[in-house]
C-alpha atoms as a PDB file:
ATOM      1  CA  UNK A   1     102.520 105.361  45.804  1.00  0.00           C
ATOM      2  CA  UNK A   2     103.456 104.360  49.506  1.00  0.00           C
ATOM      3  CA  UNK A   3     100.989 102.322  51.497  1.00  0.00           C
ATOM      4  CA  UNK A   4     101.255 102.483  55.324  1.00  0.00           C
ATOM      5  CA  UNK A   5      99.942  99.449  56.715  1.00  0.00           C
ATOM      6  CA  UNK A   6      99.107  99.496  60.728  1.00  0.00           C
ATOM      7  CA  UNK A   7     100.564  96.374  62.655  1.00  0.00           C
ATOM      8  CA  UNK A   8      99.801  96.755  65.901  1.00  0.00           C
ATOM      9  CA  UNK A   9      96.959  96.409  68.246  1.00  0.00           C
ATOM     10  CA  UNK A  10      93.078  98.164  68.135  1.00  0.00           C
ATOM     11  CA  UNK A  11      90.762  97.962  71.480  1.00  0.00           C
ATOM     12  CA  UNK A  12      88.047  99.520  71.581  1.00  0.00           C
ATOM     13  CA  UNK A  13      86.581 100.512  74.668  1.00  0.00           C
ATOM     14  CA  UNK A  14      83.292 101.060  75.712  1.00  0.00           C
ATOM     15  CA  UNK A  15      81.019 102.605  78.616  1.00  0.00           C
ATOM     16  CA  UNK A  16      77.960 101.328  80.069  1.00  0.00           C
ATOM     17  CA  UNK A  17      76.720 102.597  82.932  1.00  0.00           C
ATOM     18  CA  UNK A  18      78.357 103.468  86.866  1.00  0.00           C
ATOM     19  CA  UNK A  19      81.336 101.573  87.155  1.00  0.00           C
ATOM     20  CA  UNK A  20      80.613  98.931  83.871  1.00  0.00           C
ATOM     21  CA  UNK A  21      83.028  98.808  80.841  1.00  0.00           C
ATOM     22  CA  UNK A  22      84.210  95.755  78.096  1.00  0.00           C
ATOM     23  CA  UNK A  23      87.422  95.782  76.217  1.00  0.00           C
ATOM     24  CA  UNK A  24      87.530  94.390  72.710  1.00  0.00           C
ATOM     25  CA  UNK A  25      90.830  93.514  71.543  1.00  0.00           C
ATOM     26  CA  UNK A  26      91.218  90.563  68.508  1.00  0.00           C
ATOM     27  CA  UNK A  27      88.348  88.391  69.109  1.00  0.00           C
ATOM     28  CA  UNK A  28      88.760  88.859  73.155  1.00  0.00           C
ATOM     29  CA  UNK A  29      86.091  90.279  75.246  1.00  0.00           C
ATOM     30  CA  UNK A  30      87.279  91.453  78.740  1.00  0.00           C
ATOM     31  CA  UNK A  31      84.080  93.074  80.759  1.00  0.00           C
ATOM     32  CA  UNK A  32      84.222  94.613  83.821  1.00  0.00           C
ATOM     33  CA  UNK A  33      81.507  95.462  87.133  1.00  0.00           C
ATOM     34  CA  UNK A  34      78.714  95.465  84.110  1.00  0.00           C
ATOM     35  CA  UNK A  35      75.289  96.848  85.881  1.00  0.00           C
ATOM     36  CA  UNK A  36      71.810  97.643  84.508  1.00  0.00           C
ATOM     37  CA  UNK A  37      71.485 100.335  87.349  1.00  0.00           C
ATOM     38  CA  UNK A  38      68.886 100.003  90.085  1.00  0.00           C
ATOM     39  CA  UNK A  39      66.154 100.915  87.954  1.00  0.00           C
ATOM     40  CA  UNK A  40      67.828  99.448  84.674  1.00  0.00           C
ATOM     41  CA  UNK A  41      68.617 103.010  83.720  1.00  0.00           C
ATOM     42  CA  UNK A  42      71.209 101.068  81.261  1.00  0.00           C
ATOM     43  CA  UNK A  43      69.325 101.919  77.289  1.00  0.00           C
ATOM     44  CA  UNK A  44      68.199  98.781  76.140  1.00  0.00           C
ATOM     45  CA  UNK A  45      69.612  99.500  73.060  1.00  0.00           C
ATOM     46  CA  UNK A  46      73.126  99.770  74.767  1.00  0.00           C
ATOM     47  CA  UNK A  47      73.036  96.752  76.702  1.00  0.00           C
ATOM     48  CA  UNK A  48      75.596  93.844  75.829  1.00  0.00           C
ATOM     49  CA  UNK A  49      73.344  91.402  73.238  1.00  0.00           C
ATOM     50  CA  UNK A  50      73.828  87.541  73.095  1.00  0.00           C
ATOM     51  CA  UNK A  51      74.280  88.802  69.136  1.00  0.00           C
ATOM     52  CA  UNK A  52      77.549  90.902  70.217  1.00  0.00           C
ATOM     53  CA  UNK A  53      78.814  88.122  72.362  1.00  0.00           C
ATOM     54  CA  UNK A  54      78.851  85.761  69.939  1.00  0.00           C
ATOM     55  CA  UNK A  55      81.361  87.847  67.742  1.00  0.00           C
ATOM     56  CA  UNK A  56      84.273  86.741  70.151  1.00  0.00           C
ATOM     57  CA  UNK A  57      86.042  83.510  70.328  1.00  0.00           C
ATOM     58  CA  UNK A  58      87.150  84.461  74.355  1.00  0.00           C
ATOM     59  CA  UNK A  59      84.821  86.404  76.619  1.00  0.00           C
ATOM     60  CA  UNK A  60      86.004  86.891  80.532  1.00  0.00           C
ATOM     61  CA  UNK A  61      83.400  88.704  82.791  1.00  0.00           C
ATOM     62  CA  UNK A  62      84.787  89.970  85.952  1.00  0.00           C
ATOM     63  CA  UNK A  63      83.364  91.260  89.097  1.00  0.00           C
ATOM     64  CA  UNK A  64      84.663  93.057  91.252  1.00  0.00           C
ATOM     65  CA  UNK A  65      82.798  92.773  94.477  1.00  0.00           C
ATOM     66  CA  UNK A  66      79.426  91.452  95.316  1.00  0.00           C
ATOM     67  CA  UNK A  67      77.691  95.380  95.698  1.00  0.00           C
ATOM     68  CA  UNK A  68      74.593  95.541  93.841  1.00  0.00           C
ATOM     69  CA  UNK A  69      76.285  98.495  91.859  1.00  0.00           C
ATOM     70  CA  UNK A  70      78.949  96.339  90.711  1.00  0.00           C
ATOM     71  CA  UNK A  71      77.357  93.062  89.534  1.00  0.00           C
ATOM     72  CA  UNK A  72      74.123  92.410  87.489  1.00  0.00           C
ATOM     73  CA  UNK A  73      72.738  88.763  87.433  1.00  0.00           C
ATOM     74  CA  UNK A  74      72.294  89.046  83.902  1.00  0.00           C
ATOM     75  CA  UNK A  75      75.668  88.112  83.703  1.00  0.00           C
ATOM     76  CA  UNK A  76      74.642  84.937  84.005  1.00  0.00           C
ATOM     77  CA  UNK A  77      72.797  84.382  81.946  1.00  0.00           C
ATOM     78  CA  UNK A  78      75.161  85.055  79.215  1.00  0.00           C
ATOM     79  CA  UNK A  79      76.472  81.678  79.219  1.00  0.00           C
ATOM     80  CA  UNK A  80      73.832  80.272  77.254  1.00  0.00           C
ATOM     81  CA  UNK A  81      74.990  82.257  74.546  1.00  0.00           C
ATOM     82  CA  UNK A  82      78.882  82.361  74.304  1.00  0.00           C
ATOM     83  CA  UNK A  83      81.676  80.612  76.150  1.00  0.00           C
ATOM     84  CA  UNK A  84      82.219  83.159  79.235  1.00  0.00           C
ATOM     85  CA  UNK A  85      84.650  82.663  81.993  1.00  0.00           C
ATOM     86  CA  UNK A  86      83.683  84.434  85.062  1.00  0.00           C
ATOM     87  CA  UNK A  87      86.481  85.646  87.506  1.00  0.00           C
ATOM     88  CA  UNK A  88      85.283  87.181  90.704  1.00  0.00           C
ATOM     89  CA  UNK A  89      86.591  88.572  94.116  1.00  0.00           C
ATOM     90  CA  UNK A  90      86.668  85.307  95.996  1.00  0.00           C
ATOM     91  CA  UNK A  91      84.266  86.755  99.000  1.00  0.00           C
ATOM     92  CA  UNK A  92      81.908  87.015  96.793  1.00  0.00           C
ATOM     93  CA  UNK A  93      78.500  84.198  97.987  1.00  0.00           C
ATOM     94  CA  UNK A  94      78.016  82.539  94.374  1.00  0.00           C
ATOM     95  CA  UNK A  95      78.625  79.146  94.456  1.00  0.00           C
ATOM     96  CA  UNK A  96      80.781  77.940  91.734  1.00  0.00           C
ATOM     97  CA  UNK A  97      80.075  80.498  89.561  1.00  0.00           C
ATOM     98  CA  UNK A  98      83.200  81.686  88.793  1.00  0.00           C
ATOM     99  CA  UNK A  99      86.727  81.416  89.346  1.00  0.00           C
ATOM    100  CA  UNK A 100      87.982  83.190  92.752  1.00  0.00           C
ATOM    101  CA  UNK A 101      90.297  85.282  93.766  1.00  0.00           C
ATOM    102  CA  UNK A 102      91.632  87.133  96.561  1.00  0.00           C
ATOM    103  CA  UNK A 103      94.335  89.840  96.601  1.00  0.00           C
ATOM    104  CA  UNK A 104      97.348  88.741  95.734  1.00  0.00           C
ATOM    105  CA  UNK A 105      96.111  86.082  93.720  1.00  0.00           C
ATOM    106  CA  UNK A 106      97.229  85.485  89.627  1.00  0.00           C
ATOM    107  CA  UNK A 107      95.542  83.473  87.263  1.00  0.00           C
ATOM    108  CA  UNK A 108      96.068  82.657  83.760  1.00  0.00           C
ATOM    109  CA  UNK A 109      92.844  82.588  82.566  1.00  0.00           C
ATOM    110  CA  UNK A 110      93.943  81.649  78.694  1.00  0.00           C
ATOM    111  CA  UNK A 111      97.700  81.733  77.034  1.00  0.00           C
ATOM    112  CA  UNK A 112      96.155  85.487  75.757  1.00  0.00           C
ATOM    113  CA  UNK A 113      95.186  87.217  79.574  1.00  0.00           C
ATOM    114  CA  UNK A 114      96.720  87.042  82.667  1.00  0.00           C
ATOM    115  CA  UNK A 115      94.814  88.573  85.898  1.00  0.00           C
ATOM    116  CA  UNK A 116      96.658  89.557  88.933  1.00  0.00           C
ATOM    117  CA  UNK A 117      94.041  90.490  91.945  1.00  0.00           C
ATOM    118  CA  UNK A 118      94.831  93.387  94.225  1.00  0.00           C
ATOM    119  CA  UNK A 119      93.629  94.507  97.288  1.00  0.00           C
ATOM    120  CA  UNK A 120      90.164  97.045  97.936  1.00  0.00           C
ATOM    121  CA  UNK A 121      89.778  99.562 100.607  1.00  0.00           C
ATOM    122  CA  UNK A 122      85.993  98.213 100.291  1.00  0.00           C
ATOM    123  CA  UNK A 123      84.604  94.699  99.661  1.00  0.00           C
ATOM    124  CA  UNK A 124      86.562  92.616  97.404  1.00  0.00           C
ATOM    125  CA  UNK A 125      89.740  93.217  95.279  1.00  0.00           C
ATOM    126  CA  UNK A 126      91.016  95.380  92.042  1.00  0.00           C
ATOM    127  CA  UNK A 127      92.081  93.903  88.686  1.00  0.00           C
ATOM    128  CA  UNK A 128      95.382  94.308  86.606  1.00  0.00           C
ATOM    129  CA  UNK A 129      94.610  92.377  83.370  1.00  0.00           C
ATOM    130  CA  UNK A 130      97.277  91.348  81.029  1.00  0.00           C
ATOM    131  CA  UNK A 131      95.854  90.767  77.339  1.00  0.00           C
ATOM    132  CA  UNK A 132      98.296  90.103  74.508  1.00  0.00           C
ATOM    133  CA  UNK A 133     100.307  92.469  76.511  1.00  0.00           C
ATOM    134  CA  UNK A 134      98.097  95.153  77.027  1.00  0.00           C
ATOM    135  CA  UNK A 135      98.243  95.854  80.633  1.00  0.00           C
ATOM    136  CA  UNK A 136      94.179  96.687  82.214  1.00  0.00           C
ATOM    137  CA  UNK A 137      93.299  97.985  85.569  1.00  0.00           C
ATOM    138  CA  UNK A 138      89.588  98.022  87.219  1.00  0.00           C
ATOM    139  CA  UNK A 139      89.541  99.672  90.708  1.00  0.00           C
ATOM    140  CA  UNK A 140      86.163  98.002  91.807  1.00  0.00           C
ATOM    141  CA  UNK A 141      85.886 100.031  95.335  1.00  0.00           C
ATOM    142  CA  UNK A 142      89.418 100.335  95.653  1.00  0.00           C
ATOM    143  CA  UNK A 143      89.532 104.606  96.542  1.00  0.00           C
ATOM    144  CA  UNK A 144      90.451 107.076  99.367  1.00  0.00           C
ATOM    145  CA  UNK A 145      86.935 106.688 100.710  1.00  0.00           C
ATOM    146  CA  UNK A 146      86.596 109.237 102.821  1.00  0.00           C
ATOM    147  CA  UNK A 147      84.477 112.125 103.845  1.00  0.00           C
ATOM    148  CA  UNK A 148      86.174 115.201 104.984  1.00  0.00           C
ATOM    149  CA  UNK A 149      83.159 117.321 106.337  1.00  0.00           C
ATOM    150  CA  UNK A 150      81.836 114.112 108.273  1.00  0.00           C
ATOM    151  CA  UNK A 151      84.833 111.925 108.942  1.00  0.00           C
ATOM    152  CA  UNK A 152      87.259 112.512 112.411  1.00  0.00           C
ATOM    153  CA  UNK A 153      90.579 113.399 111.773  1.00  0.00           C
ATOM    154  CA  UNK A 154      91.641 109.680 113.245  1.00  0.00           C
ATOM    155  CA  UNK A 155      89.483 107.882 110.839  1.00  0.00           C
ATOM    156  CA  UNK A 156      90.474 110.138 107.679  1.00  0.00           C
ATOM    157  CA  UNK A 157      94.115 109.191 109.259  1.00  0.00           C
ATOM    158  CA  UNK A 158      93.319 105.177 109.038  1.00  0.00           C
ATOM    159  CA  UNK A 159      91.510 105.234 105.682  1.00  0.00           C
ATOM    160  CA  UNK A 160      94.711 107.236 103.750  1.00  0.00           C
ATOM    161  CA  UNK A 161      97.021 104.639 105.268  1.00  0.00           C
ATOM    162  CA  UNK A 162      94.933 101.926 104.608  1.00  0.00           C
ATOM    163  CA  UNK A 163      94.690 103.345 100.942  1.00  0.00           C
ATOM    164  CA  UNK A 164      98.307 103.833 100.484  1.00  0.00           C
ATOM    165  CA  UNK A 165      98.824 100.620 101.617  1.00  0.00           C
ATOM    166  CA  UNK A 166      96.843  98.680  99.186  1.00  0.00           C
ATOM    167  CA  UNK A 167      98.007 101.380  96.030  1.00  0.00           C
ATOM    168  CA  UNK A 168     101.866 100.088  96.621  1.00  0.00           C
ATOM    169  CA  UNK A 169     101.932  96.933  95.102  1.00  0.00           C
ATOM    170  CA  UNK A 170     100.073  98.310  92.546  1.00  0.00           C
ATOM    171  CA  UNK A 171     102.691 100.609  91.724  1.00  0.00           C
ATOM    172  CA  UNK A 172     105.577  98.630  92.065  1.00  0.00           C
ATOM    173  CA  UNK A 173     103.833  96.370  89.707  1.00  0.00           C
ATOM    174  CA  UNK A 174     103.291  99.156  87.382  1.00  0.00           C
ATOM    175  CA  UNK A 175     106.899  99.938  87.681  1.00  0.00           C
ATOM    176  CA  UNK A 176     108.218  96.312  86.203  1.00  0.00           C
ATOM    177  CA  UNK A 177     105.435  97.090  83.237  1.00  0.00           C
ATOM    178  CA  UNK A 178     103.011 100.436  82.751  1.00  0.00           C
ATOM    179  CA  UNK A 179      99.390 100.271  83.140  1.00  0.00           C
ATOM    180  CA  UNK A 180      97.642 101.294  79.442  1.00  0.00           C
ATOM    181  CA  UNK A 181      94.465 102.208  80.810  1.00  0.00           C
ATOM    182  CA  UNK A 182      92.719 102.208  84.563  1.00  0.00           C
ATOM    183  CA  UNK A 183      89.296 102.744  85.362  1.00  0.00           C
ATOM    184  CA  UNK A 184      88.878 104.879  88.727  1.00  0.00           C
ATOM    185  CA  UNK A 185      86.294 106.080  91.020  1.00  0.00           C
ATOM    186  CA  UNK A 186      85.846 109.772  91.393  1.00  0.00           C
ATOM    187  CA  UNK A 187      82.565 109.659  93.564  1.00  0.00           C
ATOM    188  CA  UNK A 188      80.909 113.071  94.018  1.00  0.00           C
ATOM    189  CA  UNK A 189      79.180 111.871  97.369  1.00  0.00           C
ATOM    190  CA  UNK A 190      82.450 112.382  98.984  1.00  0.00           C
ATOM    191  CA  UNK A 191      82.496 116.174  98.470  1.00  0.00           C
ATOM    192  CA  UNK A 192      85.249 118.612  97.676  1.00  0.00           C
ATOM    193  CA  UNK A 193      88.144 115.783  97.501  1.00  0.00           C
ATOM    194  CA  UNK A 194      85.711 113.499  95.983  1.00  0.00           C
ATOM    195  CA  UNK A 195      88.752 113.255  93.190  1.00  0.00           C
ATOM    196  CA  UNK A 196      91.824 112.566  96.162  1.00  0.00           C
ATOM    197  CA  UNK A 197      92.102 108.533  95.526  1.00  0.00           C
ATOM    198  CA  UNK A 198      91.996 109.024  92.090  1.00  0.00           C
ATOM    199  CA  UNK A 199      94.843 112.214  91.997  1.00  0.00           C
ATOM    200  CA  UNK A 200      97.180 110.106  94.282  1.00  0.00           C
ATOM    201  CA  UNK A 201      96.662 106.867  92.008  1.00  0.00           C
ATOM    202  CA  UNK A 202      98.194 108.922  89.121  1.00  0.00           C
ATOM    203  CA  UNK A 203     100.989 110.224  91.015  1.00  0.00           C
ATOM    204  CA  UNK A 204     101.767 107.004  91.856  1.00  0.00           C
ATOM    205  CA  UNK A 205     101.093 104.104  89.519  1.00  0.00           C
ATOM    206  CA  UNK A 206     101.048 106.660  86.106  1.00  0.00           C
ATOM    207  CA  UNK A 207      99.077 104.967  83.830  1.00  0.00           C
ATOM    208  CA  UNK A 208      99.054 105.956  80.841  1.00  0.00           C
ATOM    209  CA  UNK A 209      95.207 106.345  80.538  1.00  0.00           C
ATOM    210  CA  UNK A 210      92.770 107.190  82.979  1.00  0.00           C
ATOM    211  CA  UNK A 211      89.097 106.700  82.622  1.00  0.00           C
ATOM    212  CA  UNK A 212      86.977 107.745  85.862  1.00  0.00           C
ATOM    213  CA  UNK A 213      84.185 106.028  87.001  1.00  0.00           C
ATOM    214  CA  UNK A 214      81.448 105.193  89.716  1.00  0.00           C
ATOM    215  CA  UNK A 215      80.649 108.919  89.436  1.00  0.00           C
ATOM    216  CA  UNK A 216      76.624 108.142  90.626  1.00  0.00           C
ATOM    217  CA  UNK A 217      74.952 109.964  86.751  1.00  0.00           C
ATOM    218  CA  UNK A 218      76.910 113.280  87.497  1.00  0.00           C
ATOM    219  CA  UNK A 219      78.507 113.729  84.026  1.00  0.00           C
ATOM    220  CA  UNK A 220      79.756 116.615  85.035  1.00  0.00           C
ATOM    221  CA  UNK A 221      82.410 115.274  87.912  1.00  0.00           C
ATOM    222  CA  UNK A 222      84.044 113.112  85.577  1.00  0.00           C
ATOM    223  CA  UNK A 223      84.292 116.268  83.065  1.00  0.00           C
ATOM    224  CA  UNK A 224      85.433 118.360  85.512  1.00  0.00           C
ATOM    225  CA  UNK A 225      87.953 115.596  86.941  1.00  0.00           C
ATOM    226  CA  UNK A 226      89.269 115.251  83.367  1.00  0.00           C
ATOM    227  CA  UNK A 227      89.887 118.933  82.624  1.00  0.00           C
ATOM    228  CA  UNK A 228      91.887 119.075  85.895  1.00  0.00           C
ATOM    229  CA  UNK A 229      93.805 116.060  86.261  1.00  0.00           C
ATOM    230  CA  UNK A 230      95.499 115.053  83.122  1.00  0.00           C
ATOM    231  CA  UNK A 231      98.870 115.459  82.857  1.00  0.00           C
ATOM    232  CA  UNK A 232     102.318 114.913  81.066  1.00  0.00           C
ATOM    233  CA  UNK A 233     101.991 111.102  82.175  1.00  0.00           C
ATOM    234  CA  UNK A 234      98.778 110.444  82.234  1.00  0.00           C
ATOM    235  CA  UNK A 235      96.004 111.567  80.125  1.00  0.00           C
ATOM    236  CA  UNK A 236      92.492 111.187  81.464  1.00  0.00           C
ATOM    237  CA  UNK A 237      89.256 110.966  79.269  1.00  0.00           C
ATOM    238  CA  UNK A 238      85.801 111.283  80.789  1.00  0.00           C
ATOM    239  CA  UNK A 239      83.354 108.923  79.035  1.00  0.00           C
ATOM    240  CA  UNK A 240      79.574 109.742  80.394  1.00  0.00           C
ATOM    241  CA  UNK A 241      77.017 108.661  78.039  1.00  0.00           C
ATOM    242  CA  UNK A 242      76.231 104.708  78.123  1.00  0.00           C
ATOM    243  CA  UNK A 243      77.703 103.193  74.733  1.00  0.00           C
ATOM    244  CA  UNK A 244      80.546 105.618  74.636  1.00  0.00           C
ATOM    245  CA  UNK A 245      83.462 104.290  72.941  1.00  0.00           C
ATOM    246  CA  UNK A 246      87.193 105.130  73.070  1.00  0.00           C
ATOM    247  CA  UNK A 247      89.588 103.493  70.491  1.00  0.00           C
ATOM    248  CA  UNK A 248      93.224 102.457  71.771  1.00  0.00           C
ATOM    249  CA  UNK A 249      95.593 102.284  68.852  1.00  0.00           C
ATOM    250  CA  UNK A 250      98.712 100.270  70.051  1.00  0.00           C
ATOM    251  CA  UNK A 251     101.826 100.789  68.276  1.00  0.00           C
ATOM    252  CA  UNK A 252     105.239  99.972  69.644  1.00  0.00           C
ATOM    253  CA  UNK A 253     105.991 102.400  72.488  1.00  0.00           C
ATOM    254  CA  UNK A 254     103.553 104.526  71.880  1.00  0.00           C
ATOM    255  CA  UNK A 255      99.401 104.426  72.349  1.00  0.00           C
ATOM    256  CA  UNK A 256      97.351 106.804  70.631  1.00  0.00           C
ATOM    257  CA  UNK A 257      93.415 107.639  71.726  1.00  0.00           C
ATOM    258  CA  UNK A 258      90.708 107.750  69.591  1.00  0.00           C
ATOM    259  CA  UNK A 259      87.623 109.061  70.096  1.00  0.00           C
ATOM    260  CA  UNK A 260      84.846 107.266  68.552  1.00  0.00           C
ATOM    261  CA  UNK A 261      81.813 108.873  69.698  1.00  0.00           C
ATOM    262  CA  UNK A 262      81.275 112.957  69.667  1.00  0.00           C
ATOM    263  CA  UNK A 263      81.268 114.617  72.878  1.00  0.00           C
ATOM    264  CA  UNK A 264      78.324 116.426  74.109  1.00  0.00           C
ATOM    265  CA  UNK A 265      78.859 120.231  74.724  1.00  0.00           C
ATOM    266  CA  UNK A 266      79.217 121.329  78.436  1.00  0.00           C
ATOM    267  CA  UNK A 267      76.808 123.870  78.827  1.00  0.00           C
ATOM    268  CA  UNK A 268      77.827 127.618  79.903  1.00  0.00           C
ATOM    269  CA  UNK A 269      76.186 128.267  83.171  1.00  0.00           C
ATOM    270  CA  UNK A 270      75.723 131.641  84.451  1.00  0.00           C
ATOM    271  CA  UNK A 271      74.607 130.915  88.194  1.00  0.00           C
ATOM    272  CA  UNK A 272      73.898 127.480  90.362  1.00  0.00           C
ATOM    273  CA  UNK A 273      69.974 128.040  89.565  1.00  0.00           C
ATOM    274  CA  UNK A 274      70.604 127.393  85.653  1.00  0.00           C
ATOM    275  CA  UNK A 275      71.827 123.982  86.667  1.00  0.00           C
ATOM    276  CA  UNK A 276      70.076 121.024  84.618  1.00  0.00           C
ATOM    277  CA  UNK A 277      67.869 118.562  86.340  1.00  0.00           C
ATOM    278  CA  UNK A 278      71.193 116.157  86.301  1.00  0.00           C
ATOM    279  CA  UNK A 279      73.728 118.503  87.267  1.00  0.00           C
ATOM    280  CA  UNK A 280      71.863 119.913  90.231  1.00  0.00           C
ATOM    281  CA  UNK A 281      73.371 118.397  93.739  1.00  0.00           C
ATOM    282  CA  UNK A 282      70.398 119.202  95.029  1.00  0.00           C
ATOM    283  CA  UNK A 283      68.065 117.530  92.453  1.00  0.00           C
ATOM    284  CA  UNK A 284      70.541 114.734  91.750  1.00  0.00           C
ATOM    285  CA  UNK A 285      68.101 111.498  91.659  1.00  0.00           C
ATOM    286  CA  UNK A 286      68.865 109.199  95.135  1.00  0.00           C
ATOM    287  CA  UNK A 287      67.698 106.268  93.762  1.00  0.00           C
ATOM    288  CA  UNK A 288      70.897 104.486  92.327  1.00  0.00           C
ATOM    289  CA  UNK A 289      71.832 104.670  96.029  1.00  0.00           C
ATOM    290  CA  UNK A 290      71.230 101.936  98.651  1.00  0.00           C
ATOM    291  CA  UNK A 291      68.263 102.704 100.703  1.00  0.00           C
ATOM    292  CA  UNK A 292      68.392 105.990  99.077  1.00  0.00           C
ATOM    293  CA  UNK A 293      70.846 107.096 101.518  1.00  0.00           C
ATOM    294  CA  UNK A 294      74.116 108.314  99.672  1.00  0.00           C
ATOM    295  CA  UNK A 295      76.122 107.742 102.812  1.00  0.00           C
ATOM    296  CA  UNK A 296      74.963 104.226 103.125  1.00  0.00           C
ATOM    297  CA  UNK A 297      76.852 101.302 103.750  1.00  0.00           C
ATOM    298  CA  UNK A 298      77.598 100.484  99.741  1.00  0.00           C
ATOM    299  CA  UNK A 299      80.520 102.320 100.066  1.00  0.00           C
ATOM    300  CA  UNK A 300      81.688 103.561 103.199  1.00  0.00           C
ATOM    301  CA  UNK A 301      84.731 101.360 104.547  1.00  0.00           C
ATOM    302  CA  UNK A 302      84.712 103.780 107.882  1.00  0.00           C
ATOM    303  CA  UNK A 303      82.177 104.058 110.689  1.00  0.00           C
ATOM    304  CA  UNK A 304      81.050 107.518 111.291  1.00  0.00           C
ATOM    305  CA  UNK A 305      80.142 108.467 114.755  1.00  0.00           C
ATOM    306  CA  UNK A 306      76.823 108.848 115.937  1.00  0.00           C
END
């Protein structure tokens, strides 16, 4: 009888809440923008454990940007528990917390990961993450923010060039070596082309993974941006619920997705009315926003007139 043994890499992937993920790949731990939410809507039963930190012999914490939805000072406090090197966007006020950098920064971190910082159309900067030669991106803010209905035509002009601008050198970095998996904002509070930044990213950098993110508790956008934007280069796979897990089976050339937990079933709706409490836009709950204002200043890189 033939036995196939696997050789090559396993990461398993894993969604908390917002914007918050960790990447588990051979005793490394790589998390990224981890958040409680405002109200710590985060399960306590899915929340990262000093007991599931202290399974890994390297543990890197990064943060993208110093927005409340992006950073959780609990962080912190992990340190007592496990060796954890902190890198952060190097505007970020916290001491010498972590090690800093600014866009077009790299730093080994460890012979296993290599970070390269890139710029944000928002506060901060993005992350490409090398580990064992698994290439990682995390967005942080980095998106097409912009608001169609609300937005002039001049300032929808300067936030798709400034965009563009910071997406090149992602690309041409992508180009020497593919991105394996990108998380991406696809915010609903930016309306109909809430999924633009995220559409043009895959046009341009291809990864070969897409995960979208920062999508404010509406499952459904994510869904939605899924079923519509995968394609021959990239797939996309929506993860919603917090302690979803994807598993990334590396093998040569070629990277196969697993899913490790079950989907839940999209409901069939017959009109707007039959809308659940959380797919609603009009019921959607305001208080993972700043000030309770979705068009507040957490993520809006362009002044709107008066």
């Amino acid at each position: 009888m033939e036995v196939l043994i696997f050789l090559g890499q396993l990461m398993n992937v894993t969604y908390y809440h917002h914007s918050g993920f960790s990447a588990a790949l051979d005793g490394a731990l790589l998390v990224f923008d981890y958040w409680l939410g405002e109200n710590g809507e985060l399960p306590e039963e899915k929340r990262i454990t000093p007991e599931f930190l202290q399974q890994f012999q390297e543990i890197v914490v990064f943060i993208s940007h110093e927005h409340p939805d992006h950073m959780d000072a609990e962080v912190f406090e992990w340190r007592k528990h496990a060796p954890v090197t902190y890198v952060v966007a190097a505007d970020m006020p916290i001491g010498t917390r972590g090690k800093r950098m600014a866009p077009g920064d790299v730093l080994q971190v460890s012979p296993r990961i290599r970070v390269q910082a890139f710029d944000s159309t928002d506060l901060g900067v993005s992350f490409l993450v090398d580990v064992d030669g698994v290439r990682l991106f995390h967005a942080g803010d980095l998106n097409f923010w912009h608001w169609r209905e609300e937005s002039t035509v001049k300032e929808i002009e300067e936030a798709d060039e400034a965009y563009r601008g910071a997406v090149e050198p992602i690309a041409k970095a992508a180009e020497e070596k593919a991105i394996d998996l990108t998380f991406f904002p696809v915010d609903p509070r930016q309306g109909r082309l809430f999924d633009a930044g995220a559409n043009y990213f895959i046009l341009t950098v291809k990864p070969r993974l897409l995960v979208p993110m920062h999508f404010w508790g509406r499952a459904e956008i994510a869904v939605e941006f899924a079923r519509r934007s995968r394609c021959r280069q990239t797939e996309v796979v929506a993860m919603t619920r917090a302690g979803e897990q994807i598993r990334l089976e590396f093998d040569g050339d070629y990277m196969t997705v697993h899913l490790l937990s079950a989907p839940e079933p999209v409901p069939v709706l017959k009109s707007a009315g039959e809308l659940p409490l959380a797919m609603n836009r009009h019921q959607v709950d305001l208080e993972g926003y700043e000030g309770n204002d979705p068009f507040g200043e957490t993520d809006l890189p362009v002044k709107l007139d008066e």
